[in-house]
Protein backbone atom coordinates (compact mmCIF):
# COMPACT_ATOMS: atom_id res chain seq x y z
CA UNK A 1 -29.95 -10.83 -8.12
CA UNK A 2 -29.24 -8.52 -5.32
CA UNK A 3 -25.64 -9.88 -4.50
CA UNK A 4 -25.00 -8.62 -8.83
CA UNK A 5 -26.28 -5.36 -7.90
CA UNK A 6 -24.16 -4.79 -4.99
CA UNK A 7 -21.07 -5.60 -6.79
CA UNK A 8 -21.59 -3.80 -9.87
CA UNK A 9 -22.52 -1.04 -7.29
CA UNK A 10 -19.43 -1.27 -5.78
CA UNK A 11 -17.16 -1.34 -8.42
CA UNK A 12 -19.40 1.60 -10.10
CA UNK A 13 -18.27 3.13 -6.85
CA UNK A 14 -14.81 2.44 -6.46
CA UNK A 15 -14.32 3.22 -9.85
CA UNK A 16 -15.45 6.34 -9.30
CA UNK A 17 -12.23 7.05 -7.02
CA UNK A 18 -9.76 6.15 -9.42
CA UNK A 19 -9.38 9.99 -10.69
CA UNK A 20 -5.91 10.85 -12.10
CA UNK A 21 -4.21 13.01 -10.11
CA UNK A 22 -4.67 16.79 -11.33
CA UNK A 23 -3.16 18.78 -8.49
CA UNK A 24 0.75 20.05 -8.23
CA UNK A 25 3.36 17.80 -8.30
CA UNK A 26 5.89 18.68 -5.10
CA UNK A 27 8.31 16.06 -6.50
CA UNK A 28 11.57 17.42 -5.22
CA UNK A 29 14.71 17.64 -3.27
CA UNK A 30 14.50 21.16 -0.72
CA UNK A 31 16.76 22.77 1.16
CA UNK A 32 15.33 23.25 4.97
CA UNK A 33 16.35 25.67 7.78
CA UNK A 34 14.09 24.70 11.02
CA UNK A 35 13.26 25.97 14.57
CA UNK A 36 12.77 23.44 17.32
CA UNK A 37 11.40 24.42 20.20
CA UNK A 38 13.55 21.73 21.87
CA UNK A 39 17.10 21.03 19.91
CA UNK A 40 16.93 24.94 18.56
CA UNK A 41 17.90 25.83 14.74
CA UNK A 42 18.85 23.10 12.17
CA UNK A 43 19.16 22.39 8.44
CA UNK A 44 17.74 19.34 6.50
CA UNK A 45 16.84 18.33 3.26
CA UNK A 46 13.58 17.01 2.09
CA UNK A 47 13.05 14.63 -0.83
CA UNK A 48 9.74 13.74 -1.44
CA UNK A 49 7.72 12.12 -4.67
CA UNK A 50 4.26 12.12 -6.10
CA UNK A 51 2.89 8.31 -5.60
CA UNK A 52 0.47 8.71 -8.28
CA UNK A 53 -1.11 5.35 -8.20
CA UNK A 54 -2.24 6.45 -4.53
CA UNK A 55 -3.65 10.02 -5.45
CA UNK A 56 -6.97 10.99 -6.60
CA UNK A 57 -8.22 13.76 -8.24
CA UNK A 58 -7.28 16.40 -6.51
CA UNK A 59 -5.71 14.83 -3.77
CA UNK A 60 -1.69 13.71 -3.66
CA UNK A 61 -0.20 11.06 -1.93
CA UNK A 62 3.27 11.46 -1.42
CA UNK A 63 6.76 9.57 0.27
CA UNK A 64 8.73 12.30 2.05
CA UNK A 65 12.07 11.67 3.76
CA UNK A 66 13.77 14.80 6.15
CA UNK A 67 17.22 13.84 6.83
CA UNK A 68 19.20 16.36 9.83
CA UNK A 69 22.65 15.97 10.01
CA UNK A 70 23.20 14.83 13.60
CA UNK A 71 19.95 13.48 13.83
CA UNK A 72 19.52 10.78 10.83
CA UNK A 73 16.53 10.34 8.94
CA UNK A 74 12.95 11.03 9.36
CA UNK A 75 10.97 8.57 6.56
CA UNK A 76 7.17 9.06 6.57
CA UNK A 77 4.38 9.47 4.17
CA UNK A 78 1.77 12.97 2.87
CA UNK A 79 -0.95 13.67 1.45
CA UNK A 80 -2.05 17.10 -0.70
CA UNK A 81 -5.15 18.88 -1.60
CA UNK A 82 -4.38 22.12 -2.96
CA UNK A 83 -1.05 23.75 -1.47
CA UNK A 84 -1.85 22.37 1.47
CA UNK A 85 -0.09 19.12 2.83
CA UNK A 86 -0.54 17.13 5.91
CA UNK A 87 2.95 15.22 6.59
CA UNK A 88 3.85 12.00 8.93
CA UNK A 89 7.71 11.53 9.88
CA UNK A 90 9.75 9.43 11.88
CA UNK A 91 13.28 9.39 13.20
CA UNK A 92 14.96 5.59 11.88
CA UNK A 93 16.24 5.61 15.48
CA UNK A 94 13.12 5.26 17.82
CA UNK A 95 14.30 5.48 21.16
CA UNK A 96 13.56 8.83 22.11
CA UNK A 97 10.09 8.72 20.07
CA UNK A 98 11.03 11.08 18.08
CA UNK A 99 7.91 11.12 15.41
CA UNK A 100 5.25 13.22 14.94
CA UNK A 101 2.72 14.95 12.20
CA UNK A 102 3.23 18.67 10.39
CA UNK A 103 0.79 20.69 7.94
CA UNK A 104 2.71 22.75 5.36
CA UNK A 105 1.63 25.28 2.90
CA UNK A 106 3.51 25.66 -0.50
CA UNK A 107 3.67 28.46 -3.01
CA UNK A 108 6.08 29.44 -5.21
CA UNK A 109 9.37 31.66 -4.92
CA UNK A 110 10.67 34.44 -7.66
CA UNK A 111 12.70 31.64 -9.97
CA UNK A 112 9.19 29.72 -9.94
CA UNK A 113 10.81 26.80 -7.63
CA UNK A 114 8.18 25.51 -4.88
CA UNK A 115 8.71 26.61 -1.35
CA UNK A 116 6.96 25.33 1.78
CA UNK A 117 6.28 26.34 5.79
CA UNK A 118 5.53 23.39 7.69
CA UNK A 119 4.46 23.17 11.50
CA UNK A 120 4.69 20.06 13.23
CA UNK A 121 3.86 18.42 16.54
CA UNK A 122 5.82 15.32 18.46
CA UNK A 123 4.00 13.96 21.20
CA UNK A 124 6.28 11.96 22.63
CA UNK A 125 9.41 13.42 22.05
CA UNK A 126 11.30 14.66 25.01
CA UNK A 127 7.63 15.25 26.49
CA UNK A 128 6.59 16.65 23.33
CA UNK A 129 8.20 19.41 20.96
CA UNK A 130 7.11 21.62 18.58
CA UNK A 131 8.46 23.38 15.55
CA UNK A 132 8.81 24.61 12.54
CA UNK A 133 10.94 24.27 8.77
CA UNK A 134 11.38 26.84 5.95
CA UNK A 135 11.98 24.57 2.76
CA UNK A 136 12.77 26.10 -1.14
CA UNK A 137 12.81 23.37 -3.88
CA UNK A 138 16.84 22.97 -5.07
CA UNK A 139 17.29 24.86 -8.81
CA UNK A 140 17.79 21.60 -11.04
């Protein structure tokens, strides 16, 4: 009798996490300028897309991509709550560990397009790096 409990508990419980998303969608190919404390100023682009299956409620799970010309691609994964966004990238090349974690903050420009400031931190790269990227959303 207990063991039925517990699993209807659980799935009562997990159930309970299976929310549709209901925050912004930041589905979207931007335009970046950055500032790296270590390689200086670039430009990027940023494509990233709602994974709905994996968000909840008010939270957003997300696959992001920055590609730098020069540099190559950066695939990683974020999450959302509100128009706030915590953000894991990598460099496809590893061998200078160049990885690391940002927070951005969206809003939304003039023409109603999403824009976003994101700081991040590498740990490991070049014995660690800083910086930061000014993205706008691309007019469709």
């Amino acid at each position: 009798m207990k063991r039925i409990f517990l699993t209807c508990l659980l799935a009562t419980t997990l159930s309970a996490y299976a929310a549709p998303y209901t925050g912004n969608d930041y589905s979207g190919i931007y335009d970046c300028t950055g500032q790296d404390h270590t390689e200086g100023e670039y430009k990027g682009t940023v494509t990233m897309r709602l994974m709905p299956k994996f968000s909840d409620g008010e939270y957003g799970s997300y696959r992001f991509l920055l590609e730098v010309p020069g540099f190559g691609g950066y695939p990683g994964h974020a999450t959302s709550q509100g128009d706030k966004m915590a953000i894991y990238f990598a460099n496809k090349n590893q061998k200078e560990k160049d990885f690391g974690t940002g927070i951005a903050t969206f809003s939304k420009n003039k023409v109603g397009k999403w824009t976003f400031v994101k700081f991040y931190y590498e740990p490991e790269y070049k014995n660690g790096n800083f910086g930061k990227e000014f993205c706008t959303q691309r007019i469709s």
